[in-house]
N, C-alpha and C. Protein backbone atom coordinates (compact mmCIF):
# COMPACT_ATOMS: atom_id res chain seq x y z
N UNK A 1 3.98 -8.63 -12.23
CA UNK A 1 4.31 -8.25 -10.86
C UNK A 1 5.77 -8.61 -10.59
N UNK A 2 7.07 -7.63 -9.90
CA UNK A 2 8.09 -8.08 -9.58
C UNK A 2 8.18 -9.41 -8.58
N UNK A 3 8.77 -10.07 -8.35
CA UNK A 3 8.73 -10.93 -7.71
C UNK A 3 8.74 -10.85 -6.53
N UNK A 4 8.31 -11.89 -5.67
CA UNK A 4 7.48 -11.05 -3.90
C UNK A 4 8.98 -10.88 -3.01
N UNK A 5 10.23 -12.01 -3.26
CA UNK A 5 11.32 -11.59 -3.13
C UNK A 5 12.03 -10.29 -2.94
N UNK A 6 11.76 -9.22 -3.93
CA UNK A 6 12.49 -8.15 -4.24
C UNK A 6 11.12 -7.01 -3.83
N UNK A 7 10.05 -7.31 -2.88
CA UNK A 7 9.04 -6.54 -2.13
C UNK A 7 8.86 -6.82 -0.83
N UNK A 8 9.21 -5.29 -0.34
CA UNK A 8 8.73 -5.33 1.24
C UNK A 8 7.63 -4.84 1.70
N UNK A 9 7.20 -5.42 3.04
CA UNK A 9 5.93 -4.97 3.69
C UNK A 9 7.07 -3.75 4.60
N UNK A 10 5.71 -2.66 4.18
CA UNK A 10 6.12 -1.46 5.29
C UNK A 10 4.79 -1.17 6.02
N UNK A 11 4.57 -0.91 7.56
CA UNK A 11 3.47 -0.75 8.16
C UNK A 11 3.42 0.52 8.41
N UNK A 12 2.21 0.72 7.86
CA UNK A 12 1.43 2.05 7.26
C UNK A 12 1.65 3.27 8.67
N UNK A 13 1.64 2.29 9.92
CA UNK A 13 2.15 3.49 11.23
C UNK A 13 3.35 4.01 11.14
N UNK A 14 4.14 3.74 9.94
CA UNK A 14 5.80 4.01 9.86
C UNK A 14 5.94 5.42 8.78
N UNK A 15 4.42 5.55 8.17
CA UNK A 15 4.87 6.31 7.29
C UNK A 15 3.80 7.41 7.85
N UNK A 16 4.51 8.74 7.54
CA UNK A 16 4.15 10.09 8.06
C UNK A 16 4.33 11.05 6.42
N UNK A 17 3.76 11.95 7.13
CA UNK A 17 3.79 13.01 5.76
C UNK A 17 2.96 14.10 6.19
N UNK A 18 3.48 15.41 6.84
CA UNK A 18 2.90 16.46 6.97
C UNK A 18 2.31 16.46 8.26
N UNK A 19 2.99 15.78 9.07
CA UNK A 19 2.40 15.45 10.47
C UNK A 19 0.60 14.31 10.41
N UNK A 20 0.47 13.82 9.55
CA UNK A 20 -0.31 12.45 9.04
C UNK A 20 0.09 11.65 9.21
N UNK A 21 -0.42 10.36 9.68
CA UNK A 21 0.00 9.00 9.81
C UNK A 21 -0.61 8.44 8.74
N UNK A 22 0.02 7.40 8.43
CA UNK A 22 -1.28 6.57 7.20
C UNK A 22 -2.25 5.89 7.91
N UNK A 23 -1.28 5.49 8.25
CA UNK A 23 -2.24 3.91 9.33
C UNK A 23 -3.13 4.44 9.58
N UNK A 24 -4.65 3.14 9.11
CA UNK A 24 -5.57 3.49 9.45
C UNK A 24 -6.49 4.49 8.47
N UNK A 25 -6.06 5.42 7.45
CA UNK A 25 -6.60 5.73 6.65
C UNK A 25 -7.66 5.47 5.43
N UNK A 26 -9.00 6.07 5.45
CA UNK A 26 -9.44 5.29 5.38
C UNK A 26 -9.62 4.73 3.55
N UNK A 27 -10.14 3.49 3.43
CA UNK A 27 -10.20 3.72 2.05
C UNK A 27 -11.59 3.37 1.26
N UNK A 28 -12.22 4.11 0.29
CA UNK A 28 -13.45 4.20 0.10
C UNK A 28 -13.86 4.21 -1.52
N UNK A 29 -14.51 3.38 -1.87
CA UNK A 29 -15.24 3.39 -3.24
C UNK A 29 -15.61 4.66 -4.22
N UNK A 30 -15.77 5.15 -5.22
CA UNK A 30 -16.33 6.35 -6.27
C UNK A 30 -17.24 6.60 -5.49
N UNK A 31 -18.03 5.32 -4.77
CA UNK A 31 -19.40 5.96 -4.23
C UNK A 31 -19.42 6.01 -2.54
N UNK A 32 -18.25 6.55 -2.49
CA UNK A 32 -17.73 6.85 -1.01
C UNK A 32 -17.78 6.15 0.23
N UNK A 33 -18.06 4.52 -0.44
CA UNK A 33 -18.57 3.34 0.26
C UNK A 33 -17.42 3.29 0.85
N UNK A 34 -17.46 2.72 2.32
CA UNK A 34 -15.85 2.35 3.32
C UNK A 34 -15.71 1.12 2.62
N UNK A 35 -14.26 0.61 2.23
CA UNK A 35 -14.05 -0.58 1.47
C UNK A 35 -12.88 -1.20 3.04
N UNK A 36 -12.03 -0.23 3.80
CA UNK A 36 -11.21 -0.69 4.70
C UNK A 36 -10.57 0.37 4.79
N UNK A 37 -9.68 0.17 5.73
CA UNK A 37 -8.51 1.30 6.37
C UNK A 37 -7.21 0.50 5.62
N UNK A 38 -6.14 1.56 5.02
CA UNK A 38 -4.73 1.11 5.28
C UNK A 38 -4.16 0.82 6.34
N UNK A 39 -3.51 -0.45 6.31
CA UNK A 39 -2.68 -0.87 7.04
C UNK A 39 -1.33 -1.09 6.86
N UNK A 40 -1.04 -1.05 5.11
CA UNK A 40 0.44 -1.11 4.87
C UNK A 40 0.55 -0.97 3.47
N UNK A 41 2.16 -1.03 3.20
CA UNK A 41 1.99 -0.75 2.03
C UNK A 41 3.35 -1.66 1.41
N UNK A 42 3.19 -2.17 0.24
CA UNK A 42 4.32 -2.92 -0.26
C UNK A 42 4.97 -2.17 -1.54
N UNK A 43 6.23 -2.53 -1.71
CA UNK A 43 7.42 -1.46 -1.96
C UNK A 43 8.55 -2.27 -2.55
N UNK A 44 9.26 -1.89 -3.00
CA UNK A 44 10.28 -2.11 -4.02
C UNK A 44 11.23 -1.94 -3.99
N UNK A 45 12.04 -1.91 -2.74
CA UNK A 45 13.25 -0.87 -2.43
C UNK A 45 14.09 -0.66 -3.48
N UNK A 46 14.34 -0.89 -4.48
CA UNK A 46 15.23 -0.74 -5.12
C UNK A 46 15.02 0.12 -6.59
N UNK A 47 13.70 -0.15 -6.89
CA UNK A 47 13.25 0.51 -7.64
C UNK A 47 12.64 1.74 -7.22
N UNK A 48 12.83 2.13 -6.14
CA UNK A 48 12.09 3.05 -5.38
C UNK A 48 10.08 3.44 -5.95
N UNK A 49 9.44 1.87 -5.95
CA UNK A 49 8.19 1.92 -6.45
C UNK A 49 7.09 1.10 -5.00
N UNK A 50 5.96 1.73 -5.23
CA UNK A 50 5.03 1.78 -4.25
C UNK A 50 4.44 0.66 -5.39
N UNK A 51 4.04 -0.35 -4.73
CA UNK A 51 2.96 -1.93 -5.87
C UNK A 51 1.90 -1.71 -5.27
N UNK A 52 1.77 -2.03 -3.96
CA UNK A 52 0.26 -2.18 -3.54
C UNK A 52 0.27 -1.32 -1.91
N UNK A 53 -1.02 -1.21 -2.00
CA UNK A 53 -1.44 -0.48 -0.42
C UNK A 53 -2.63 -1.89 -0.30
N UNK A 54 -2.20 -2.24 1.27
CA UNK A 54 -2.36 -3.59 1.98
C UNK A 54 -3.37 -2.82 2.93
N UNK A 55 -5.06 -3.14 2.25
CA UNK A 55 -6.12 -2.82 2.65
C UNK A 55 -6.81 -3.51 3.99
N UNK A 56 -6.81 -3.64 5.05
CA UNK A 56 -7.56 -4.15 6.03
C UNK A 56 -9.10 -4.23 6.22
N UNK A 57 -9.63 -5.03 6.06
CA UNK A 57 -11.15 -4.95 5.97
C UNK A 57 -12.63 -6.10 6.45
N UNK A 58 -12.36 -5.96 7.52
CA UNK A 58 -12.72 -6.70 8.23
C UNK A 58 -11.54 -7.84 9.23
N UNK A 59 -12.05 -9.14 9.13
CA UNK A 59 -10.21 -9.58 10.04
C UNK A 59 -9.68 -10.38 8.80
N UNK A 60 -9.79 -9.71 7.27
CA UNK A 60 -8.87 -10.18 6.56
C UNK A 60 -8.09 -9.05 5.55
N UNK A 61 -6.90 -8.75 5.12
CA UNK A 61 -6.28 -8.05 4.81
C UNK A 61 -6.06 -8.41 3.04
N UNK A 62 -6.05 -7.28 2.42
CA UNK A 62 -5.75 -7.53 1.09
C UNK A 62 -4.94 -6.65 0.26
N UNK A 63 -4.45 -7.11 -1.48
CA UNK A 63 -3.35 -6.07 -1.81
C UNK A 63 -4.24 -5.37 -2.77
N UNK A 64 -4.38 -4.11 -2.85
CA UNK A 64 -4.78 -3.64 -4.04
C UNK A 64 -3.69 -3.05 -4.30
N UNK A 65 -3.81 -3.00 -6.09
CA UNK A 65 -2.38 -1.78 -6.89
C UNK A 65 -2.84 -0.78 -6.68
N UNK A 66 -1.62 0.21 -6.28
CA UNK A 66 -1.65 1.41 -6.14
C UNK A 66 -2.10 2.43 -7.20
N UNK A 67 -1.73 1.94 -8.43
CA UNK A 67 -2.41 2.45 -9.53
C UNK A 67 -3.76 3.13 -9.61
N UNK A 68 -4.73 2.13 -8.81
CA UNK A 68 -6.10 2.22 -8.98
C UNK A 68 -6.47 3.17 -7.79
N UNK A 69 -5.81 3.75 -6.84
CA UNK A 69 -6.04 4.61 -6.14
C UNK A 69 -5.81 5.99 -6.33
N UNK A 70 -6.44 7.00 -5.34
CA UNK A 70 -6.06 8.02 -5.42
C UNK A 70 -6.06 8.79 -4.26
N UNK A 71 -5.86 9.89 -3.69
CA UNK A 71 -5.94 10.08 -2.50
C UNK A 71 -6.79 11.13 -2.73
N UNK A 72 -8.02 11.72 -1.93
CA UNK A 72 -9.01 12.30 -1.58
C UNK A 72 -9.33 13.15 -0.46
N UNK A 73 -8.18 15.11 -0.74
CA UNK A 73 -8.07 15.26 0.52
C UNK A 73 -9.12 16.44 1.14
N UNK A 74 -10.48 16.45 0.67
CA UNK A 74 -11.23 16.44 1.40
C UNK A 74 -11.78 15.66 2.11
N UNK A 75 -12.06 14.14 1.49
CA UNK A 75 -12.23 13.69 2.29
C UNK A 75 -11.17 12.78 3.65
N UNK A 76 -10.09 12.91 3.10
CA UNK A 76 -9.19 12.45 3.76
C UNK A 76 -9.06 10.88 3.64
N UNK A 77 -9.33 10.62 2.73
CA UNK A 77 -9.51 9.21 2.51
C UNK A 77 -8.43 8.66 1.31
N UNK A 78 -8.17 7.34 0.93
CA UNK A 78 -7.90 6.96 -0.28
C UNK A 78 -9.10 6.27 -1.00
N UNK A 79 -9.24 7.01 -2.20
CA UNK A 79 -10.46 6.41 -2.78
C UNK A 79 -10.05 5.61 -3.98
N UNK A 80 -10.73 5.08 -4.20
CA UNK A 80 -10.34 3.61 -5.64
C UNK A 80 -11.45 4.08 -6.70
N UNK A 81 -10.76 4.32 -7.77
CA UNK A 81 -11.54 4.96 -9.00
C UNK A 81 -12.26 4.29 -9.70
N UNK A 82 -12.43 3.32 -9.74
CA UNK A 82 -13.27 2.58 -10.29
C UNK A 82 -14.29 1.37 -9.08
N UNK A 83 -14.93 1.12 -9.25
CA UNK A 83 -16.18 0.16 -8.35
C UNK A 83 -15.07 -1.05 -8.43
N UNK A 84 -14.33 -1.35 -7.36
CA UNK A 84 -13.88 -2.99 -6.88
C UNK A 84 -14.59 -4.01 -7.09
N UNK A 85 -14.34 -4.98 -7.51
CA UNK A 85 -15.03 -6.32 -7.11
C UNK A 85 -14.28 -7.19 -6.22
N UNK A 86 -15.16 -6.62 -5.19
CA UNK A 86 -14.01 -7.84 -3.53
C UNK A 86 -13.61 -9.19 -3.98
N UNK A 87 -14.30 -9.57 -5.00
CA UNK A 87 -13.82 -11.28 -5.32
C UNK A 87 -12.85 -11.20 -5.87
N UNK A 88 -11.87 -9.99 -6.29
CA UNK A 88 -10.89 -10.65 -7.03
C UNK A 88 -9.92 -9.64 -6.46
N UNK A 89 -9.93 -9.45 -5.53
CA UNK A 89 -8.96 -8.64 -4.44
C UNK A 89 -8.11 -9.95 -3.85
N UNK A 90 -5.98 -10.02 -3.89
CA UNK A 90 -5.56 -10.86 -3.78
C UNK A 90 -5.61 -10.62 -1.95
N UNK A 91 -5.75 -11.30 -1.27
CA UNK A 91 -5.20 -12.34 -0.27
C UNK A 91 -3.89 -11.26 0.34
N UNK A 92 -3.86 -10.79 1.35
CA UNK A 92 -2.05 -10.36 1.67
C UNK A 92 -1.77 -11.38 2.40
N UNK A 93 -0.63 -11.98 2.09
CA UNK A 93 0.35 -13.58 3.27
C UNK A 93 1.68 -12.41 3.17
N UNK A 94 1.26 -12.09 4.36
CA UNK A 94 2.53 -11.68 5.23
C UNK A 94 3.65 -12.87 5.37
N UNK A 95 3.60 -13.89 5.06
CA UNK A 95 5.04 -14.47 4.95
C UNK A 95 5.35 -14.66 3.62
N UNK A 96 4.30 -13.87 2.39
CA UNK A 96 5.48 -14.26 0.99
C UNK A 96 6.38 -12.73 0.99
N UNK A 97 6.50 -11.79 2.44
CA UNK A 97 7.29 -10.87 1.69
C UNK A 97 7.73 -9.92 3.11
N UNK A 98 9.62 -9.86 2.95
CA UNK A 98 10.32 -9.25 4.27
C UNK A 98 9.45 -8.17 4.54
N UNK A 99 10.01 -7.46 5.54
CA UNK A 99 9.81 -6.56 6.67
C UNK A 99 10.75 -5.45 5.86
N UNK A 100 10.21 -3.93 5.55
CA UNK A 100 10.65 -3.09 5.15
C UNK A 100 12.02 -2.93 6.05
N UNK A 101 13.21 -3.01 5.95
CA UNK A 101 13.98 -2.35 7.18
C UNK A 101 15.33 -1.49 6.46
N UNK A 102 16.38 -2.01 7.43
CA UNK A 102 17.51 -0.60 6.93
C UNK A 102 18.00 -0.39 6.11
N UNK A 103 18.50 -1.89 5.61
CA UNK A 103 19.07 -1.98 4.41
C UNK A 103 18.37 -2.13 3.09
N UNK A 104 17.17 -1.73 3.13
CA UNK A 104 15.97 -1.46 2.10
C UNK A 104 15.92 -0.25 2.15
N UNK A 105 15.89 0.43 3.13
CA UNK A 105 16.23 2.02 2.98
C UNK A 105 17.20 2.38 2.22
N UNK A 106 18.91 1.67 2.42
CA UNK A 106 19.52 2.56 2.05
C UNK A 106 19.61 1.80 0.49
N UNK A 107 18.97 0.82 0.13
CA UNK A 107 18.93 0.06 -1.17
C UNK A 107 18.02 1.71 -1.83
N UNK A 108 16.95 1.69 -1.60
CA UNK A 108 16.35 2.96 -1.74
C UNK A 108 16.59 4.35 -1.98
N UNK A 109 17.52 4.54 -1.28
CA UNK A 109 18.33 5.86 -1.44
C UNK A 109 19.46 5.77 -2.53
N UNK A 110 19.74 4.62 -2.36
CA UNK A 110 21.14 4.83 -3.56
C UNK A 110 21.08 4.13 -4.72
N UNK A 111 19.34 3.86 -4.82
CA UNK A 111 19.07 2.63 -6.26
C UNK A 111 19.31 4.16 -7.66
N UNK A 112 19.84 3.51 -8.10
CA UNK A 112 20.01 4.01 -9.73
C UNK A 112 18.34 4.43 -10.42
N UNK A 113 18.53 4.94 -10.53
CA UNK A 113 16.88 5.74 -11.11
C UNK A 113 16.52 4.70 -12.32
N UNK A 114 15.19 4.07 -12.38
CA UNK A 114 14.96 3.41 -13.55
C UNK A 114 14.70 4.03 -14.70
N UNK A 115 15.42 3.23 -15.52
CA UNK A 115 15.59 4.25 -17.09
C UNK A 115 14.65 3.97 -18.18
């Protein structure tokens, strides 16, 4: 994992796509079980890479890798391809990692493409 340093939290109401909000989207098991809604997503500005989508699920929040997702647009959901085991879903601490903002944007826009 890059170091939590060089990853920002971006809140999932910030990101749009096709007149879609994320926030709140929901996210659901192979067996279409509700696992939680997105609430955010952590990011890399520099590498311009998506690590984890910051699952809300119940009143505790967690990171899954983005890897293991997929998006599901009949159902409109993000679904996780394989059966989770909640016990080993990390913890999100919103204080090991900044606030997506401007100068992560433009780190973003003008990062050198990884080779």
């Amino acid at each position: 994992m890059a170091e939590a340093q060089n990853l920002r939290y971006l809140d999932a109401a910030h990101v749009n796509g096709d007149g879609v909000c994320l926030s709140g989207l929901r996210i659901e098991s192979e067996a279409e079980r509700k696992l939680g809604e997105l609430n955010g997503l952590i990011v890399e500005p520099g590498a311009r890479r998506l690590r984890y989508f910051v699952v809300e699920a119940g009143k505790a929040r967690y990171l899954m890798p983005f890897d293991i997702i997929c998006f599901d647009p009949q159902h409109r959901a993000l679904r996780v391809m394989a059966e989770p085991d909640p016990h080993s879903w990390q913890e999100f601490d919103p204080q090991a990692y900044g606030e997506f903002g401007d100068e992560d944007l433009i780190s973003a826009i003008f990062a050198q493409p990884a080779a």
